[in-house]
N, C-alpha and C. Protein backbone atom coordinates (compact mmCIF):
# COMPACT_ATOMS: atom_id res chain seq x y z
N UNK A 1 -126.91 -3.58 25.12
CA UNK A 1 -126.12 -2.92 26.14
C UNK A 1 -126.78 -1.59 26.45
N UNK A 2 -126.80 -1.42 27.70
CA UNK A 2 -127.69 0.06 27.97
C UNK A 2 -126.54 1.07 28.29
N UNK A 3 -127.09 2.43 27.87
CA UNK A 3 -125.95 3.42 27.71
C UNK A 3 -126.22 3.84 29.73
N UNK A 4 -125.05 4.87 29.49
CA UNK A 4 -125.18 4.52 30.93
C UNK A 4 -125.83 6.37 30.65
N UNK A 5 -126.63 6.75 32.90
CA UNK A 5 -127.39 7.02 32.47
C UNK A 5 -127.02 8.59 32.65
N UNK A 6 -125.89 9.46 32.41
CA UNK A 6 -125.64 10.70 31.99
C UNK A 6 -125.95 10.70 30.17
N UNK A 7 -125.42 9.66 29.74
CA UNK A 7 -125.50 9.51 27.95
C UNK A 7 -127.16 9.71 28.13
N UNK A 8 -128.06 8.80 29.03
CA UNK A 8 -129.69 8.20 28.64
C UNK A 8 -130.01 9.79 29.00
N UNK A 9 -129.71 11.01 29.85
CA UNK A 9 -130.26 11.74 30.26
C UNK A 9 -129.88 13.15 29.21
N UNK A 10 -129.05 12.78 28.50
CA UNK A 10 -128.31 14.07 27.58
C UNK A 10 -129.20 13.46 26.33
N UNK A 11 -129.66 12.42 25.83
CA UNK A 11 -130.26 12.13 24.80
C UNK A 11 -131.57 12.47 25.16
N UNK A 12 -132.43 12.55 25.85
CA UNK A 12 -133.60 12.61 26.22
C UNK A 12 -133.66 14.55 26.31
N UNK A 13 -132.87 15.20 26.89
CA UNK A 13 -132.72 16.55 26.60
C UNK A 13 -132.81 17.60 25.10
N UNK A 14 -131.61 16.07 24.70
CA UNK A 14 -131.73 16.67 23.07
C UNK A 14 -132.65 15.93 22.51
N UNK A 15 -133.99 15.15 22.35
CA UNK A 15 -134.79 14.86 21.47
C UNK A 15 -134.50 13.52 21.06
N UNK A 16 -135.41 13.25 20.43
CA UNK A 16 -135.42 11.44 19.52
C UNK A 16 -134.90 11.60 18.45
N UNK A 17 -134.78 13.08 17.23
CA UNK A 17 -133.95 13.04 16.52
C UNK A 17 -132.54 12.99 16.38
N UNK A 18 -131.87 13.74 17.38
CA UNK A 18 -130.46 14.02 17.86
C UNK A 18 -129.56 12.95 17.69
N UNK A 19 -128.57 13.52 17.24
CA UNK A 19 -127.38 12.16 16.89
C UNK A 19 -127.37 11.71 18.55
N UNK A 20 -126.66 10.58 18.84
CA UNK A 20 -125.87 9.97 19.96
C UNK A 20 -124.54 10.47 20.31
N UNK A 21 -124.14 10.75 21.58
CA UNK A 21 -123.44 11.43 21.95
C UNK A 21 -121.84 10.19 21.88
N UNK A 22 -120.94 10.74 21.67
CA UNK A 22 -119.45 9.72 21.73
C UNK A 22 -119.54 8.76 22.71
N UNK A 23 -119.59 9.26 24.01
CA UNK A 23 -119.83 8.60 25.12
C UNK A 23 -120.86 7.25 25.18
N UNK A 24 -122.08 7.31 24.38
CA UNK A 24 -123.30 6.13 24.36
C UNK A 24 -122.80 5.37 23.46
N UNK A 25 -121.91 5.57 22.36
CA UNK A 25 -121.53 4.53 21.37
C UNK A 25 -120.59 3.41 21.94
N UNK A 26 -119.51 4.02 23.15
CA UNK A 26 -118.94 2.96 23.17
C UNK A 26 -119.41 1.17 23.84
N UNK A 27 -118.68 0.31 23.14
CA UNK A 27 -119.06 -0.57 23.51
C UNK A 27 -117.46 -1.31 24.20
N UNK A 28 -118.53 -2.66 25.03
CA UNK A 28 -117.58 -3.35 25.33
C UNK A 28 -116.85 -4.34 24.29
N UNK A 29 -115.88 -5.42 24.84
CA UNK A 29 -115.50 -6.30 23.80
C UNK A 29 -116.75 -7.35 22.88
N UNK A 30 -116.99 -7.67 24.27
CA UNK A 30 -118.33 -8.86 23.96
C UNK A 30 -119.08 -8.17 23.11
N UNK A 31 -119.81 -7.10 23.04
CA UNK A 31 -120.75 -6.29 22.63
C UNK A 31 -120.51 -5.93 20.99
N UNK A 32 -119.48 -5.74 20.98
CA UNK A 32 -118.68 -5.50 19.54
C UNK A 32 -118.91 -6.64 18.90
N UNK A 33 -117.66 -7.59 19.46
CA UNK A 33 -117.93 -8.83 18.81
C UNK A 33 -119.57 -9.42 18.67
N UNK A 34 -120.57 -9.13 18.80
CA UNK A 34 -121.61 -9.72 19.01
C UNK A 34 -122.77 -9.08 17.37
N UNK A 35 -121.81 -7.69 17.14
CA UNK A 35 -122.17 -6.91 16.04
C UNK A 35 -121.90 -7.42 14.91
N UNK A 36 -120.71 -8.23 14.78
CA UNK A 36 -120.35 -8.26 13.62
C UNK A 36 -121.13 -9.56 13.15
N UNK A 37 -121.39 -9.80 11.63
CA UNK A 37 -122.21 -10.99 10.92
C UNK A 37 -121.96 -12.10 11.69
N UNK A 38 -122.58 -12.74 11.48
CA UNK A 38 -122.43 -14.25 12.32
C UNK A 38 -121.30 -15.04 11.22
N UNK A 39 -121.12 -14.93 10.05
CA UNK A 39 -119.94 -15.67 9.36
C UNK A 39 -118.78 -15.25 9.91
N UNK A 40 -118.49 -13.66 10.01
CA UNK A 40 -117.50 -13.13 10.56
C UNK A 40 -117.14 -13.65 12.19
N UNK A 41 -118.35 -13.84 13.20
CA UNK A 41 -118.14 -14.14 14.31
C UNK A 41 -117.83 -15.19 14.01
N UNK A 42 -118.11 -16.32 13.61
CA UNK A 42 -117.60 -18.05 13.63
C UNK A 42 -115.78 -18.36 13.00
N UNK A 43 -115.45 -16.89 11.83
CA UNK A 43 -114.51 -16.91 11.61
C UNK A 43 -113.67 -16.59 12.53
N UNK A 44 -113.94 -15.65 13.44
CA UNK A 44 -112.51 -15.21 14.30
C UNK A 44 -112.68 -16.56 15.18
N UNK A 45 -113.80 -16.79 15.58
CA UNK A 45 -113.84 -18.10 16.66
C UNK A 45 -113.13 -19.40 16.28
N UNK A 46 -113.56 -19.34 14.82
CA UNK A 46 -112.48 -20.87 14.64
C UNK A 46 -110.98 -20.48 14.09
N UNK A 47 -110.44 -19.35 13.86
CA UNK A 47 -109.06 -19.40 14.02
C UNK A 47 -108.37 -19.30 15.38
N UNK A 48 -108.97 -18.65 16.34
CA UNK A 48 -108.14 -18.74 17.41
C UNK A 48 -108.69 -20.23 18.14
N UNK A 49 -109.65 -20.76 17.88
CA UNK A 49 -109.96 -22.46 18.09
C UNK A 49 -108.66 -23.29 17.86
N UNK A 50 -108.63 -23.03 15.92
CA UNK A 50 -107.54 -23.97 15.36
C UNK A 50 -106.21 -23.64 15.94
N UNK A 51 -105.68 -22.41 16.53
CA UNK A 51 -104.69 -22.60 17.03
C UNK A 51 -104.39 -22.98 19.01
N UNK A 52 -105.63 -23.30 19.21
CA UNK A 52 -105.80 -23.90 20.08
C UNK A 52 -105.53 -25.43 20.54
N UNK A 53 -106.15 -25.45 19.15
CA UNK A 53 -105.96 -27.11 19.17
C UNK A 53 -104.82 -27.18 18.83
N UNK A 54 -104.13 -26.11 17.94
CA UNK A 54 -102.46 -26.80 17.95
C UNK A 54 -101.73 -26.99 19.43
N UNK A 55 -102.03 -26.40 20.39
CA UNK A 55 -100.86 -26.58 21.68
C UNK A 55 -100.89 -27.64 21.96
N UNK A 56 -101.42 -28.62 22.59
CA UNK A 56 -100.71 -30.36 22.34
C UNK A 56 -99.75 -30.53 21.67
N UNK A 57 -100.04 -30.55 20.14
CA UNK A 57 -98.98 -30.92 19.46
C UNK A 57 -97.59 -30.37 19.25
N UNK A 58 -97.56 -29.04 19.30
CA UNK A 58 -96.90 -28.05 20.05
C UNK A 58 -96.16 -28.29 20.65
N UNK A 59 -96.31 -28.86 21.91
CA UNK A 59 -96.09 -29.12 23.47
C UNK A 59 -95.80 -30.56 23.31
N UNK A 60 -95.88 -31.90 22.16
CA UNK A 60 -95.28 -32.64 21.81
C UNK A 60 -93.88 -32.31 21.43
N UNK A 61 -94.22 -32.06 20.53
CA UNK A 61 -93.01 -31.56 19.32
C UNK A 61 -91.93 -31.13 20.10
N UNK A 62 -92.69 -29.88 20.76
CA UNK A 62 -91.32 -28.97 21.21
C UNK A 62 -90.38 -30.13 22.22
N UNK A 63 -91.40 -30.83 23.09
CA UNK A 63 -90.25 -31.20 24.00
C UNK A 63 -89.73 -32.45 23.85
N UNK A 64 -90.15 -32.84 22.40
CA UNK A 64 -88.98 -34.32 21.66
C UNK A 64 -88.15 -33.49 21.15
N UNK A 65 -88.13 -32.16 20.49
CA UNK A 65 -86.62 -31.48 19.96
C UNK A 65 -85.62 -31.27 21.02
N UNK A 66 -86.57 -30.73 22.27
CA UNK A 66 -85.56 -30.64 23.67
C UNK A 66 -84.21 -31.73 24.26
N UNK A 67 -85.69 -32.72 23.95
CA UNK A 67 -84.87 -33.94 24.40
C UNK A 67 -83.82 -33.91 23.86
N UNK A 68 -84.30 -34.49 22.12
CA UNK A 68 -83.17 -34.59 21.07
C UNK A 68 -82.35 -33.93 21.11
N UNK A 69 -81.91 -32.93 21.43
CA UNK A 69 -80.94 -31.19 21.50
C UNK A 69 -80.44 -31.57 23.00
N UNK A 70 -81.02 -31.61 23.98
CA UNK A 70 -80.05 -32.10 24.95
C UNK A 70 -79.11 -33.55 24.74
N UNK A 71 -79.84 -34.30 24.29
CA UNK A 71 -79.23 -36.10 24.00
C UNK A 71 -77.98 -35.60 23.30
N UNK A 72 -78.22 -34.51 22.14
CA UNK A 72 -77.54 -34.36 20.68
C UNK A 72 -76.55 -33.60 21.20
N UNK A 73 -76.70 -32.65 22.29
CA UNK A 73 -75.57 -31.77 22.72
C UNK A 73 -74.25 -32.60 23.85
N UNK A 74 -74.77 -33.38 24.61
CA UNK A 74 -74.46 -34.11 25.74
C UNK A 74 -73.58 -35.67 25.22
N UNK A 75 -74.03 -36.28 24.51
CA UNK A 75 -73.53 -37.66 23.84
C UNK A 75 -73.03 -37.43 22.98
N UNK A 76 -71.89 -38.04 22.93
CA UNK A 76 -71.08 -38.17 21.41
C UNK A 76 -71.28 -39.18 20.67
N UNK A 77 -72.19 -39.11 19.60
CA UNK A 77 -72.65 -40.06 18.57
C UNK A 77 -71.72 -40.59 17.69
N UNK A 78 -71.35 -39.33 16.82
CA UNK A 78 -70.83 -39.46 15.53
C UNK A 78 -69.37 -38.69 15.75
N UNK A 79 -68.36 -39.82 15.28
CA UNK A 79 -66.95 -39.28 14.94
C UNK A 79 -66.51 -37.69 14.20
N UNK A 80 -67.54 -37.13 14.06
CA UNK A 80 -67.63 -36.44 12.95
C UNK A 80 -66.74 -35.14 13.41
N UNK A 81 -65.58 -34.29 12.31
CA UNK A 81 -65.29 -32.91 13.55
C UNK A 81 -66.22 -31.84 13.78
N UNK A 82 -66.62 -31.80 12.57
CA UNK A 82 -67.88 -30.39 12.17
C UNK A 82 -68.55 -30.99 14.04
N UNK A 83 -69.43 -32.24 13.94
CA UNK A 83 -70.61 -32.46 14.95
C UNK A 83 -69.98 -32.25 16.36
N UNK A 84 -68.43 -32.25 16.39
CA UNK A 84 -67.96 -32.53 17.89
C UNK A 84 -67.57 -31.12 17.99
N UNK A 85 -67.69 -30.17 17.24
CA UNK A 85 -67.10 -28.83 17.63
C UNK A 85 -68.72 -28.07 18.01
N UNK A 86 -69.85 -28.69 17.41
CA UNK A 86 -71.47 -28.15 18.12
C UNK A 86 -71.38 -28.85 18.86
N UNK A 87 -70.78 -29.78 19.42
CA UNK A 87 -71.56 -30.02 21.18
C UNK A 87 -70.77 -29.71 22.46
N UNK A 88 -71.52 -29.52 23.59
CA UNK A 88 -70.84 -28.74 24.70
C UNK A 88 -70.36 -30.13 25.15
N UNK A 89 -71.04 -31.28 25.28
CA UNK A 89 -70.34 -32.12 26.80
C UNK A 89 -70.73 -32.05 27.67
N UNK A 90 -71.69 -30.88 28.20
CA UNK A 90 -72.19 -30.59 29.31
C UNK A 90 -72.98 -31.38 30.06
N UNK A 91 -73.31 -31.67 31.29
CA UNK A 91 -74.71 -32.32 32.50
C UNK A 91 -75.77 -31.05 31.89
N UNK A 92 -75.28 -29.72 31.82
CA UNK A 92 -76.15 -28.75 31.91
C UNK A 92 -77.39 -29.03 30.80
N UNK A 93 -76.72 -29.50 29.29
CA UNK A 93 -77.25 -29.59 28.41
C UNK A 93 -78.46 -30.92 28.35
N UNK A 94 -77.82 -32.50 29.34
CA UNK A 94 -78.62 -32.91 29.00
C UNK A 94 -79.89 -32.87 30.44
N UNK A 95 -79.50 -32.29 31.01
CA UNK A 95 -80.54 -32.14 32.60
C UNK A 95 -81.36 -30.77 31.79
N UNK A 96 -81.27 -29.70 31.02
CA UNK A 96 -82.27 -28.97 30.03
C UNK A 96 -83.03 -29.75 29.42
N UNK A 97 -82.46 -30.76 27.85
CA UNK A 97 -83.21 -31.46 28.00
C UNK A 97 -84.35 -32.66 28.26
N UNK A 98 -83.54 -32.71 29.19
CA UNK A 98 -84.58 -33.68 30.21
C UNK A 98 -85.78 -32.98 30.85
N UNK A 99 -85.16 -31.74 31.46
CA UNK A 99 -85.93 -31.11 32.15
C UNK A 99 -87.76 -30.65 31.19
N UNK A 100 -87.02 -29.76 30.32
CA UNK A 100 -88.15 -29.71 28.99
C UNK A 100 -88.92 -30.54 28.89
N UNK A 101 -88.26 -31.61 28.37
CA UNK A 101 -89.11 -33.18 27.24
C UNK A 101 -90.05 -32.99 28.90
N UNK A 102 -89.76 -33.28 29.91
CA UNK A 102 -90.80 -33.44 31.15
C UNK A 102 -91.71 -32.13 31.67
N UNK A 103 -91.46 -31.55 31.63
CA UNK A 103 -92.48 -30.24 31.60
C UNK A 103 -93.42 -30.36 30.78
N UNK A 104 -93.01 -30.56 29.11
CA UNK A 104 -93.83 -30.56 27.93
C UNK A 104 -94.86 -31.45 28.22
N UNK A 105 -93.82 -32.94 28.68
CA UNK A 105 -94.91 -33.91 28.73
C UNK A 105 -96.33 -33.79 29.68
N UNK A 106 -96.14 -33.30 30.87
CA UNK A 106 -96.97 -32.90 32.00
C UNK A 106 -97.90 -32.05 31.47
N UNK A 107 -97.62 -30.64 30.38
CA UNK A 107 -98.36 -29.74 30.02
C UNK A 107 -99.31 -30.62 28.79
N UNK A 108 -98.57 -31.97 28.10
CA UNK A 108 -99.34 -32.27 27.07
C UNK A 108 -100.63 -33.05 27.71
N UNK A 109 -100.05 -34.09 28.87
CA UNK A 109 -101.43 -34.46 29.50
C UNK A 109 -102.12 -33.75 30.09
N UNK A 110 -102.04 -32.67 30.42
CA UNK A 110 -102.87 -32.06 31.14
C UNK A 110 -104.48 -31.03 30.09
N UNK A 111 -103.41 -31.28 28.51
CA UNK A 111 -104.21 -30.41 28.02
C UNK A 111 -105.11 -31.68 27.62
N UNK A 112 -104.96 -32.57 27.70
CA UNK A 112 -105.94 -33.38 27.15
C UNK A 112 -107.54 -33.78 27.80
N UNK A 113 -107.62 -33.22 28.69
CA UNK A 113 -108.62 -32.89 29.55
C UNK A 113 -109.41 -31.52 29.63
N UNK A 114 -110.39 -31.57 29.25
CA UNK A 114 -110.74 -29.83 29.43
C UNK A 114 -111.07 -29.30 30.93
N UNK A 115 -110.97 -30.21 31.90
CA UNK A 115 -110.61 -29.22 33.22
C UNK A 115 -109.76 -29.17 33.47
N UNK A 116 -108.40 -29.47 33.07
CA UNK A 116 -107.54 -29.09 33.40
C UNK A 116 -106.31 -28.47 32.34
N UNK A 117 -107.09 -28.28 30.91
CA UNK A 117 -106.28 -27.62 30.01
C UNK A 117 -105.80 -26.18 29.86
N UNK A 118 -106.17 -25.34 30.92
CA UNK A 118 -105.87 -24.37 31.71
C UNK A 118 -104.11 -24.67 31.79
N UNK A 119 -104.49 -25.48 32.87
CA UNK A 119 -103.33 -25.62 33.96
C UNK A 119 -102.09 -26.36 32.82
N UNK A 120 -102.85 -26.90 31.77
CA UNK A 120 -101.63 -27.42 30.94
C UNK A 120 -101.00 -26.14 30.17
N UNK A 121 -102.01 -25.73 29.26
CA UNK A 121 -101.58 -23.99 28.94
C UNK A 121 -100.41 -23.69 29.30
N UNK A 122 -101.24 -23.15 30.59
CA UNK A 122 -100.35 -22.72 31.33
C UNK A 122 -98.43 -23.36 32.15
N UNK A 123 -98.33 -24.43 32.13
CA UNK A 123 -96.92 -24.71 32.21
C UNK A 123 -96.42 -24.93 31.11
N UNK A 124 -97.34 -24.86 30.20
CA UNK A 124 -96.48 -25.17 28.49
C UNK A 124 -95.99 -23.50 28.08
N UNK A 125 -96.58 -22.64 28.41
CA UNK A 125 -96.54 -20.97 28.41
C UNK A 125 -94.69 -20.86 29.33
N UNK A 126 -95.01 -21.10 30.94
CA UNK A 126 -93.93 -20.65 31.96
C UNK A 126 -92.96 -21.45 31.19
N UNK A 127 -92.55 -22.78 30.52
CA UNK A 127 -91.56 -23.37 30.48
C UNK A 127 -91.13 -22.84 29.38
N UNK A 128 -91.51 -22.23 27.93
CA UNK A 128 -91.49 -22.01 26.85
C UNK A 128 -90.86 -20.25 27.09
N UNK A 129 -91.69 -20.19 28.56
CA UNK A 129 -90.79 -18.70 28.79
C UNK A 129 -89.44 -18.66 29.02
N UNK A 130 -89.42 -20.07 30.06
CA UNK A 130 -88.09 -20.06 30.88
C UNK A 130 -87.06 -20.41 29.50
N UNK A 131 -87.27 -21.64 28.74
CA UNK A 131 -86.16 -21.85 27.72
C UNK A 131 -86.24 -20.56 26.57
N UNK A 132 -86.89 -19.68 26.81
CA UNK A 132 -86.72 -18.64 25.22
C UNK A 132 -85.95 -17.73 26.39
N UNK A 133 -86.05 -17.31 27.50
CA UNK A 133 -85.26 -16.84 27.89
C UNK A 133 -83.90 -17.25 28.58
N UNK A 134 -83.72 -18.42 28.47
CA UNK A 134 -82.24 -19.27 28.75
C UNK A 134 -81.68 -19.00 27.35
N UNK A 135 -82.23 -19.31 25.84
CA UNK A 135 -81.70 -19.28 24.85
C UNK A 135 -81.22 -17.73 24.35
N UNK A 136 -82.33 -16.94 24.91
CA UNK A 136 -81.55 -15.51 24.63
C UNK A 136 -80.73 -14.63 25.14
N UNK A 137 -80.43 -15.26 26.40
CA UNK A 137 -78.92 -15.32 27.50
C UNK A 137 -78.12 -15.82 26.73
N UNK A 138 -78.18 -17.12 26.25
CA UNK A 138 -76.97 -17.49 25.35
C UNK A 138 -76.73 -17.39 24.07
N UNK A 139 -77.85 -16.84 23.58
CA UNK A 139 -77.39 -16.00 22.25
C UNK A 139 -76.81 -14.68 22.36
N UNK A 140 -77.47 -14.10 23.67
CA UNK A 140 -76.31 -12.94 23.81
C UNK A 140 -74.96 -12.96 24.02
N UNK A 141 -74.99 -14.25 24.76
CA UNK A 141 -73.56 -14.19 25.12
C UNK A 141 -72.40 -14.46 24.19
N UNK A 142 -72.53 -15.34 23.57
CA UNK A 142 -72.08 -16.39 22.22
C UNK A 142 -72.37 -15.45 20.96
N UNK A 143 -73.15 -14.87 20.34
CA UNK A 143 -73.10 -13.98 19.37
C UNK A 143 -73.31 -15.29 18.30
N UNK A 144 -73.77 -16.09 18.26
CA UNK A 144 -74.09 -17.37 17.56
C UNK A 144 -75.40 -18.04 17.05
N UNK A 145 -75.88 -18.00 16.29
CA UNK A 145 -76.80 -18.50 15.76
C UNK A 145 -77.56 -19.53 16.07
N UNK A 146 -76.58 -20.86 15.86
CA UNK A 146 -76.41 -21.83 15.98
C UNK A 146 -75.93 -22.53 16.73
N UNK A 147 -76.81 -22.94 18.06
CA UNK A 147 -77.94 -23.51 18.22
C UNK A 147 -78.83 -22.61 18.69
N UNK A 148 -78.32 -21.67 19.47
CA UNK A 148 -79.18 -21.20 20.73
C UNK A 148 -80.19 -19.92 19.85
N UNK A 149 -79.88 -19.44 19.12
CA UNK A 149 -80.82 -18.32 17.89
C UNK A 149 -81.84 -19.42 17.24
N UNK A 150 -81.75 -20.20 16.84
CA UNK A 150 -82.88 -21.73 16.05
C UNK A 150 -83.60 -21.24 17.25
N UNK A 151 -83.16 -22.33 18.50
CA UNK A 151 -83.86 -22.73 19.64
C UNK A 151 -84.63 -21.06 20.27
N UNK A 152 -83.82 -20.29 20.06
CA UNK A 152 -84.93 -19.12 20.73
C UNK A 152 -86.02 -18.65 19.79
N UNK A 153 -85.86 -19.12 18.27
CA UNK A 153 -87.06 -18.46 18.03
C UNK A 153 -87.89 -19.98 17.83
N UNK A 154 -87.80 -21.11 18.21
CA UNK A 154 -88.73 -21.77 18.10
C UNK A 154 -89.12 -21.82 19.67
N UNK A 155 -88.44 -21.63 20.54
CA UNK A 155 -89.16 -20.98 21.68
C UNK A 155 -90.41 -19.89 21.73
N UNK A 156 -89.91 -18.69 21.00
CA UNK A 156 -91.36 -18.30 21.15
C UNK A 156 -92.36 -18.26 20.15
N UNK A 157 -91.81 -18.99 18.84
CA UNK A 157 -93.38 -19.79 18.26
C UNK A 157 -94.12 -20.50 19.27
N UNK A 158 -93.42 -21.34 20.06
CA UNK A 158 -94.20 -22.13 21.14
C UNK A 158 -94.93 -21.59 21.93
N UNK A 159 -94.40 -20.76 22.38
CA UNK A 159 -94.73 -19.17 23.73
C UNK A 159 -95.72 -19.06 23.01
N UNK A 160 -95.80 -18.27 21.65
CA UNK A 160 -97.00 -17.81 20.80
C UNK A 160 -98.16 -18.57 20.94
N UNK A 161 -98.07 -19.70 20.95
CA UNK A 161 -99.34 -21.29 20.62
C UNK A 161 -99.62 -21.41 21.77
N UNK A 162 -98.75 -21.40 22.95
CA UNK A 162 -99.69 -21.22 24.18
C UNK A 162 -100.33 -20.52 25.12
N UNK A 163 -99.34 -19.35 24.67
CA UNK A 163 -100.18 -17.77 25.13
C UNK A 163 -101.77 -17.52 24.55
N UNK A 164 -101.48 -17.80 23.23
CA UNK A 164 -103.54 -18.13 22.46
C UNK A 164 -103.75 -19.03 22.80
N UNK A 165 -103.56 -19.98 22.98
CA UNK A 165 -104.14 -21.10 23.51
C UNK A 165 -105.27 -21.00 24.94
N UNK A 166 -103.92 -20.31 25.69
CA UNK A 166 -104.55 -19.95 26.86
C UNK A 166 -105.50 -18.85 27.09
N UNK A 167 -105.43 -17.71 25.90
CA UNK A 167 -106.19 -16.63 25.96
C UNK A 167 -107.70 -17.46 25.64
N UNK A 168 -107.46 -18.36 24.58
CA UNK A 168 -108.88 -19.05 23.86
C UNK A 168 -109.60 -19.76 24.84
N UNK A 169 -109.06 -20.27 25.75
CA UNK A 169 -109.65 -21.30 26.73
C UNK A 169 -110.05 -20.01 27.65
N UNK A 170 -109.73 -19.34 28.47
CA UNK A 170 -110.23 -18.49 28.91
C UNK A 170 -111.26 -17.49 28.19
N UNK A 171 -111.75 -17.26 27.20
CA UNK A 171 -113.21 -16.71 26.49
C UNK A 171 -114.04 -17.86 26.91
């Protein structure tokens, strides 16, 4: 990286012995990273890799719990009182997760392609936004744990896996 050239013209003033001025040291990102050992470079590269490769599965997972959590909130399975006092009854609950399980699914094929694992990223990111912030509307509101506190923080584990995800594909 070449210093730029007030630094090249203040070093040449002060001599070949002269320390380097603050200004010529800095570097960019690339430039940095390019310093450090090559074990060290392959290490940061394959952890934010491996959690790269987790968003698929991710983006599986999350939107069979959706489903399941809308099916589970919406249908009355089990006689049970405990199970019938957690579920709403709602359209709202199972058109969420419907809505999810189909977002997820769209973001999971899409990552399976590397031209277009961007674009999967990326709706696995917006949807993971939209339900962590539906769930923390209704954890505010409700003061309840259970369901909507679970579901918001496995919302943004998800958020988390595809926000790197997407940062990694973009390097």
């Amino acid at each position: 990286m070449s210093a730029s050239p007030v630094a090249y013209a203040s070093s040449l003033l002060r001599g070949p012995l002269a320390s380097p001025s603050p200004s010529s040291l800095l570097l960019d990102r690339k430039s940095a990273v390019s310093l450090l050992p090559l074990p060290l470079r392959r290490l940061r590269r394959c952890g934010a890799q491996l959690l790269a490769d987790l968003a698929p599965a991710a983006s599986a997972a999350y939107g069979t719990l959706l489903l399941g959590g809308g099916l589970f909130a919406s249908i009355d399975l089990l006689p049970c009182e405990f199970v019938v006092d957690l579920r709403s009854g709602s359209k709202g609950s199972i058109l969420g997760g419907l809505s999810g399980s189909a977002l997820m699914a769209v973001a999971y094929y899409l990552m399976q392609s590397p031209e277009t694992k961007e674009v999967g990223d990326a709706i696995g990111f917006g949807s993971a936004l939209l339900f962590a912030s539906v769930f923390g509307i209704r954890l505010a509101n409700t003061r309840k744990f259970v369901p909507s506190g679970l579901l918001l923080g496995l919302s943004l584990g998800v958020l988390a896996v595809f926000y790197s995800a997407y940062v990694s594909d973009k390097i």
